[in-house]
C-alpha atoms as a PDB file:
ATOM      1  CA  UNK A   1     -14.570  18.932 -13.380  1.00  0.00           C
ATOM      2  CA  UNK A   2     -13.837  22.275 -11.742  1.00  0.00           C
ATOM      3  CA  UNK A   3     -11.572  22.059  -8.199  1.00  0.00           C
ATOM      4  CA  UNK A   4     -11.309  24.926  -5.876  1.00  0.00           C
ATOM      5  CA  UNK A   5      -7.558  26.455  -5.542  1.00  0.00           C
ATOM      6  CA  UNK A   6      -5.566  24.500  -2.915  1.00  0.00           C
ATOM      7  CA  UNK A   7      -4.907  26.808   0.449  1.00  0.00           C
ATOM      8  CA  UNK A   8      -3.870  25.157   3.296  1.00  0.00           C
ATOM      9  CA  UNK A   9      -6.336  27.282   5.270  1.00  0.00           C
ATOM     10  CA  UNK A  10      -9.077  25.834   2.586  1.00  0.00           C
ATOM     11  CA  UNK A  11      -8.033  22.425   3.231  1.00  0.00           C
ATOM     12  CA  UNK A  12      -7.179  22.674   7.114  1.00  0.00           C
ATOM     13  CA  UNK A  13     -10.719  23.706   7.354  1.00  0.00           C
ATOM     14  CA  UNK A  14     -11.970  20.223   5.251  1.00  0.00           C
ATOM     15  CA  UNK A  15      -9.346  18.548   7.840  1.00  0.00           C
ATOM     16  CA  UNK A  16     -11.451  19.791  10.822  1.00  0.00           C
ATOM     17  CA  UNK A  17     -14.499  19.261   9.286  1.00  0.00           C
ATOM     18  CA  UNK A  18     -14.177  15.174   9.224  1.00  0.00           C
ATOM     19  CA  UNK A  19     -11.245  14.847  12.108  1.00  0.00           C
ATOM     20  CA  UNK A  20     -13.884  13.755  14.605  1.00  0.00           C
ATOM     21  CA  UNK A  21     -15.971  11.522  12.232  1.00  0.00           C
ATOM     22  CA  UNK A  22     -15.469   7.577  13.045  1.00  0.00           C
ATOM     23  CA  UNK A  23     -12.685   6.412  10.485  1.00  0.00           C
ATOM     24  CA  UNK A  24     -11.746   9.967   9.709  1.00  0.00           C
ATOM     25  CA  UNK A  25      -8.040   9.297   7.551  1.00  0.00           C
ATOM     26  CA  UNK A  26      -9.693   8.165   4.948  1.00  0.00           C
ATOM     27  CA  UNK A  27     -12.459  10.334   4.589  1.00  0.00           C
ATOM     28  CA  UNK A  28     -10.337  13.366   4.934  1.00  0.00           C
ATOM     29  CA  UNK A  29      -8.104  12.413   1.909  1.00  0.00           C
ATOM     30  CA  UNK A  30     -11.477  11.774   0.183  1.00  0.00           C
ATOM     31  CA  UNK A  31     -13.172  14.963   1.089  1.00  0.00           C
ATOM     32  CA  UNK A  32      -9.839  17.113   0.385  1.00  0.00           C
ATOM     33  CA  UNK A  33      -9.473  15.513  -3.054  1.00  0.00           C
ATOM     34  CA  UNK A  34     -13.117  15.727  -4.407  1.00  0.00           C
ATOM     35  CA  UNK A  35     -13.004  19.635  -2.950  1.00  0.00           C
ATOM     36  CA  UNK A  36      -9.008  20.727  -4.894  1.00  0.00           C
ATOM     37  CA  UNK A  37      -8.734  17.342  -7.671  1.00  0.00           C
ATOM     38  CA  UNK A  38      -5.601  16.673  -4.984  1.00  0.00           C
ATOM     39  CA  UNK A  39      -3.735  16.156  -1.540  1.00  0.00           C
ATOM     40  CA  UNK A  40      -1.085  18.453  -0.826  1.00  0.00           C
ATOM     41  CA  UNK A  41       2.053  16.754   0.605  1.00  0.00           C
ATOM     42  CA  UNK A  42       3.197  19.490   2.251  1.00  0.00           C
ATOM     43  CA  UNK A  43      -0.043  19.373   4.766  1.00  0.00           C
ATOM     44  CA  UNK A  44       0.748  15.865   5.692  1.00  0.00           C
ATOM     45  CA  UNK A  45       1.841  16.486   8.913  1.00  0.00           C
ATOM     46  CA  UNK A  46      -1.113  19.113   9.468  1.00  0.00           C
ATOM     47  CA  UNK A  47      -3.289  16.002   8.974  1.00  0.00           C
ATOM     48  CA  UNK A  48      -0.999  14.204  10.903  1.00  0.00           C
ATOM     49  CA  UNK A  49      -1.588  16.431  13.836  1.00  0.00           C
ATOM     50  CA  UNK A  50      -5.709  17.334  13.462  1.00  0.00           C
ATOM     51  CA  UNK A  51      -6.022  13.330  13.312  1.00  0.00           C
ATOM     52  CA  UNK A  52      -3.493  12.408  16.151  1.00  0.00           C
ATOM     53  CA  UNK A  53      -1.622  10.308  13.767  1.00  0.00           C
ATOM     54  CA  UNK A  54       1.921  10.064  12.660  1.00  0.00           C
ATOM     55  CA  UNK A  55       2.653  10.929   9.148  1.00  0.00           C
ATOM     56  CA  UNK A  56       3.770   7.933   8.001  1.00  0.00           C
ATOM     57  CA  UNK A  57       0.322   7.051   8.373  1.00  0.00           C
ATOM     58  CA  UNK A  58      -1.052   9.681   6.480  1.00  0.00           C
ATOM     59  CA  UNK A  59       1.652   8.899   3.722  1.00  0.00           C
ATOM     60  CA  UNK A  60       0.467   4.910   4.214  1.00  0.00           C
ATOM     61  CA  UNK A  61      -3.029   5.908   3.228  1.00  0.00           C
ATOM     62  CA  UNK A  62      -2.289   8.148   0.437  1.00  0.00           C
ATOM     63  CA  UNK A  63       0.292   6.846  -1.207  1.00  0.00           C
ATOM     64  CA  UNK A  64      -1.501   2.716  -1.133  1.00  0.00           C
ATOM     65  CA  UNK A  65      -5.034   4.103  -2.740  1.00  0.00           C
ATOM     66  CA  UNK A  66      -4.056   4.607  -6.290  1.00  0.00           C
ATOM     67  CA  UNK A  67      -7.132   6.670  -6.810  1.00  0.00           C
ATOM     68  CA  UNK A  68      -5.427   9.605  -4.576  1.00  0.00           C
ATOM     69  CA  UNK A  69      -3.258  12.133  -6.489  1.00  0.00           C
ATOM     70  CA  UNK A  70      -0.701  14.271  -5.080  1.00  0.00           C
ATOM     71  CA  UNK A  71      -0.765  16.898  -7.673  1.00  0.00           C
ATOM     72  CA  UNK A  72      -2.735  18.680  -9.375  1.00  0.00           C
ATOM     73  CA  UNK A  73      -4.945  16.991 -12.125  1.00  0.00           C
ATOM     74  CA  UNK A  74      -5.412  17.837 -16.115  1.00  0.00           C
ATOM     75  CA  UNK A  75      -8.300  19.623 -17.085  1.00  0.00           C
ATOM     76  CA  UNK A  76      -9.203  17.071 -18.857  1.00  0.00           C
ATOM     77  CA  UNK A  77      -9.707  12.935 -17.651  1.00  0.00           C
ATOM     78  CA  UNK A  78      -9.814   9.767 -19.325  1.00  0.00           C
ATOM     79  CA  UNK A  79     -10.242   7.126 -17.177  1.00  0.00           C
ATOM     80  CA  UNK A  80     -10.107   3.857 -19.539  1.00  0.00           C
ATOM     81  CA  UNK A  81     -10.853   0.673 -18.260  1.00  0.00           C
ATOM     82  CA  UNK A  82      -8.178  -2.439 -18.608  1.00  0.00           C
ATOM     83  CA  UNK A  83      -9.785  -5.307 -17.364  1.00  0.00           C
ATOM     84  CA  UNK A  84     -10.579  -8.300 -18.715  1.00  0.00           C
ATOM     85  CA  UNK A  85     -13.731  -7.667 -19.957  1.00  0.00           C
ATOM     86  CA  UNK A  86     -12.774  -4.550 -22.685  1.00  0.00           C
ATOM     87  CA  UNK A  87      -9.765  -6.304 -22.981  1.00  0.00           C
ATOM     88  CA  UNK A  88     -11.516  -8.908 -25.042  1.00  0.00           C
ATOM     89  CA  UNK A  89     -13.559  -6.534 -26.486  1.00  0.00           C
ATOM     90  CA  UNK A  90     -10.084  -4.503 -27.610  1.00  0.00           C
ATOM     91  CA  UNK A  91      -9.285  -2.497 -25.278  1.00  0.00           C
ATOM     92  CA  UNK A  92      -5.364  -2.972 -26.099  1.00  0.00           C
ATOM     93  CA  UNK A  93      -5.582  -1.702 -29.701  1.00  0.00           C
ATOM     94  CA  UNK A  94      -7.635   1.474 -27.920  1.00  0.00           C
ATOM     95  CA  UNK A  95      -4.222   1.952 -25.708  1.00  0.00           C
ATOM     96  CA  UNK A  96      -2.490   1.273 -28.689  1.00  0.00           C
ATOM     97  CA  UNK A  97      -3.909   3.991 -30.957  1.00  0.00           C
ATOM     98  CA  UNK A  98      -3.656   6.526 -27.911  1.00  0.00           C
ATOM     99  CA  UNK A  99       0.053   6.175 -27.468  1.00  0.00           C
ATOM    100  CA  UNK A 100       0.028   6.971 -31.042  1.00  0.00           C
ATOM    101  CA  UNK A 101      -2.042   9.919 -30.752  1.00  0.00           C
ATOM    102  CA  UNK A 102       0.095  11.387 -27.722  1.00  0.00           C
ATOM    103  CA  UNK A 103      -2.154   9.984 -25.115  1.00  0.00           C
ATOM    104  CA  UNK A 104      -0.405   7.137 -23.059  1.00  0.00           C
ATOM    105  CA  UNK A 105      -2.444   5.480 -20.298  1.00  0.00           C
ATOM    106  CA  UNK A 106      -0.651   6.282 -16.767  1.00  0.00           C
ATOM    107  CA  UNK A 107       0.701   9.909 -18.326  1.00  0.00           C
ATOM    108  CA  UNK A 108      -0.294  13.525 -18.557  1.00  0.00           C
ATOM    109  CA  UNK A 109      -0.980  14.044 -22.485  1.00  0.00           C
ATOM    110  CA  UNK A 110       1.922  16.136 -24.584  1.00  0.00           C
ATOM    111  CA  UNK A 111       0.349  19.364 -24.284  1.00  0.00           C
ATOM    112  CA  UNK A 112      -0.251  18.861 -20.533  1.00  0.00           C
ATOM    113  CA  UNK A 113      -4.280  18.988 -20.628  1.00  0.00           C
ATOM    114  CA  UNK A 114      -5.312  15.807 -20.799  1.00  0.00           C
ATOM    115  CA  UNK A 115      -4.240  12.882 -17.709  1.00  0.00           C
ATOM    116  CA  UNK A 116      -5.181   9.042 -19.324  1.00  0.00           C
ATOM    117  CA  UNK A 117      -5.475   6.636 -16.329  1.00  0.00           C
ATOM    118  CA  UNK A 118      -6.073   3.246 -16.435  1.00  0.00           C
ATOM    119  CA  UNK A 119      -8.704   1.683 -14.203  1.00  0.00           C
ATOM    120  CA  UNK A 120      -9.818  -1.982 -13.242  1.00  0.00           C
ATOM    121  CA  UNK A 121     -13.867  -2.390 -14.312  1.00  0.00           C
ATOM    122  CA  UNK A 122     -15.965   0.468 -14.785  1.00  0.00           C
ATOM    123  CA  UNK A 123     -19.213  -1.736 -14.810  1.00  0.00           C
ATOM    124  CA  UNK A 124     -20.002  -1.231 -18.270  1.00  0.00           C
ATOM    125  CA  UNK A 125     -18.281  -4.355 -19.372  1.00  0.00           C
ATOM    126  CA  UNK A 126     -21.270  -5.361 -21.810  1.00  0.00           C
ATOM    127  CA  UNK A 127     -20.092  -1.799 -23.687  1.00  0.00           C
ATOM    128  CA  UNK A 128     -16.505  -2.547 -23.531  1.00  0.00           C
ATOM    129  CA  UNK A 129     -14.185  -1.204 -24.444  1.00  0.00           C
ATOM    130  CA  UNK A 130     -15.742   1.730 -21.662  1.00  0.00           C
ATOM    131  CA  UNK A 131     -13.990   4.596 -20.200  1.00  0.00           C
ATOM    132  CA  UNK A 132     -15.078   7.843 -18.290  1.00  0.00           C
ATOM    133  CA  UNK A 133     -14.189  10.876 -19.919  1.00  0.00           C
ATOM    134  CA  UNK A 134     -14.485  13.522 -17.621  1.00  0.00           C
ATOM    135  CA  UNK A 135     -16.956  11.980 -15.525  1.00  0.00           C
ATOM    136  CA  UNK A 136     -19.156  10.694 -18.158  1.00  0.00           C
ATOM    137  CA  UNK A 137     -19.316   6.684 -18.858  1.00  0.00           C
ATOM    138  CA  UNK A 138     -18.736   5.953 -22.213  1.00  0.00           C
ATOM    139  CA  UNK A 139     -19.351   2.466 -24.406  1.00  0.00           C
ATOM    140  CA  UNK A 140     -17.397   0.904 -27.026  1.00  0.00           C
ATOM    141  CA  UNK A 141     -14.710   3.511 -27.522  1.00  0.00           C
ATOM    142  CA  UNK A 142     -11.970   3.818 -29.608  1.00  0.00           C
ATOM    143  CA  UNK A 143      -9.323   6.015 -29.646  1.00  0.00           C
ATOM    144  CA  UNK A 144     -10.661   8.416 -32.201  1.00  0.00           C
ATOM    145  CA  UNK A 145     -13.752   8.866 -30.347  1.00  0.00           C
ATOM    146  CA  UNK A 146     -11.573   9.140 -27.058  1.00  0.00           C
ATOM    147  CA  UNK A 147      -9.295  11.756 -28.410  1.00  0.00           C
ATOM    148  CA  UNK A 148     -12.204  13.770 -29.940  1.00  0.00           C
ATOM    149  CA  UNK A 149     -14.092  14.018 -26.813  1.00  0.00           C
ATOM    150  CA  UNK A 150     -10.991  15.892 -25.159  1.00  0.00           C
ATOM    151  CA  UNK A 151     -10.042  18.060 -27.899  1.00  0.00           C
ATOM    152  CA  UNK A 152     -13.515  19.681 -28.593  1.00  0.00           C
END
């Protein structure tokens, strides 16, 4: 997936752009994360003050959604689903095989271009083990199959 470059000016202007929708915290971080793959910490307390909130709120928000990130992601994503579902249908020896490949699930990849992040249910349990590889839902993977979808 292709992000813009993160300006502040960029990003002030996504601010402003949901600061007077109802609920507008959440969709900010949203909006300002699809647009640059991120949230800046250093604009917190720009947020802060376009939202007329403190910045421990803003922090609250960003920092309880695990989805958020606060840097900048690898070009490459594999989103891999741990439940309970592709766990009985082996997702474990997937996460297994990955370590061993140099992928580990909650880390950035060796040579920094792949991020492996475990997720809770991907609705695809029937096709378990299932992942998303950058952005595309994918049944009964295995590592192999995981790792050659990011290095081609």
């Amino acid at each position: 997936m292709k992000y813009l470059t993160w300006t502040d000016e960029a990003a002030l202007e996504v601010v402003r752009e949901h600061a007077e929708k109802p609920g507008p915290m959440l969709l900010t971080l949203q909006a300002l994360q699809e647009r640059f793959g991120y949230v800046e910490t250093s604009l917190l307390p720009s947020i802060a003050k376009e939202l007329n909130v403190s910045r421990a709120e803003v922090h609250g928000v960003l920092t309880y959604y695990s989805d958020f990130r606060t840097t900048p992601p690898a070009s490459r994503q594999i989103h891999l689903c741990v439940a309970e579902a592709c766990q009985a249908l082996g997702v474990r020896d997937v996460v297994k095989e990955l370590a061993a490949a140099g992928y580990e699930v909650g880390e950035r990849s060796k040579d920094g271009a792949t991020d492996v992040v475990g997720v809770y249910c991907l609705g695809n349990c029937a096709l378990g083990p299932a992942a998303l590889v950058d952005g595309n839902l994918c049944g009964r993977v295995s590592a192999k199959s995981l790792v050659a979808q990011v290095t081609s």
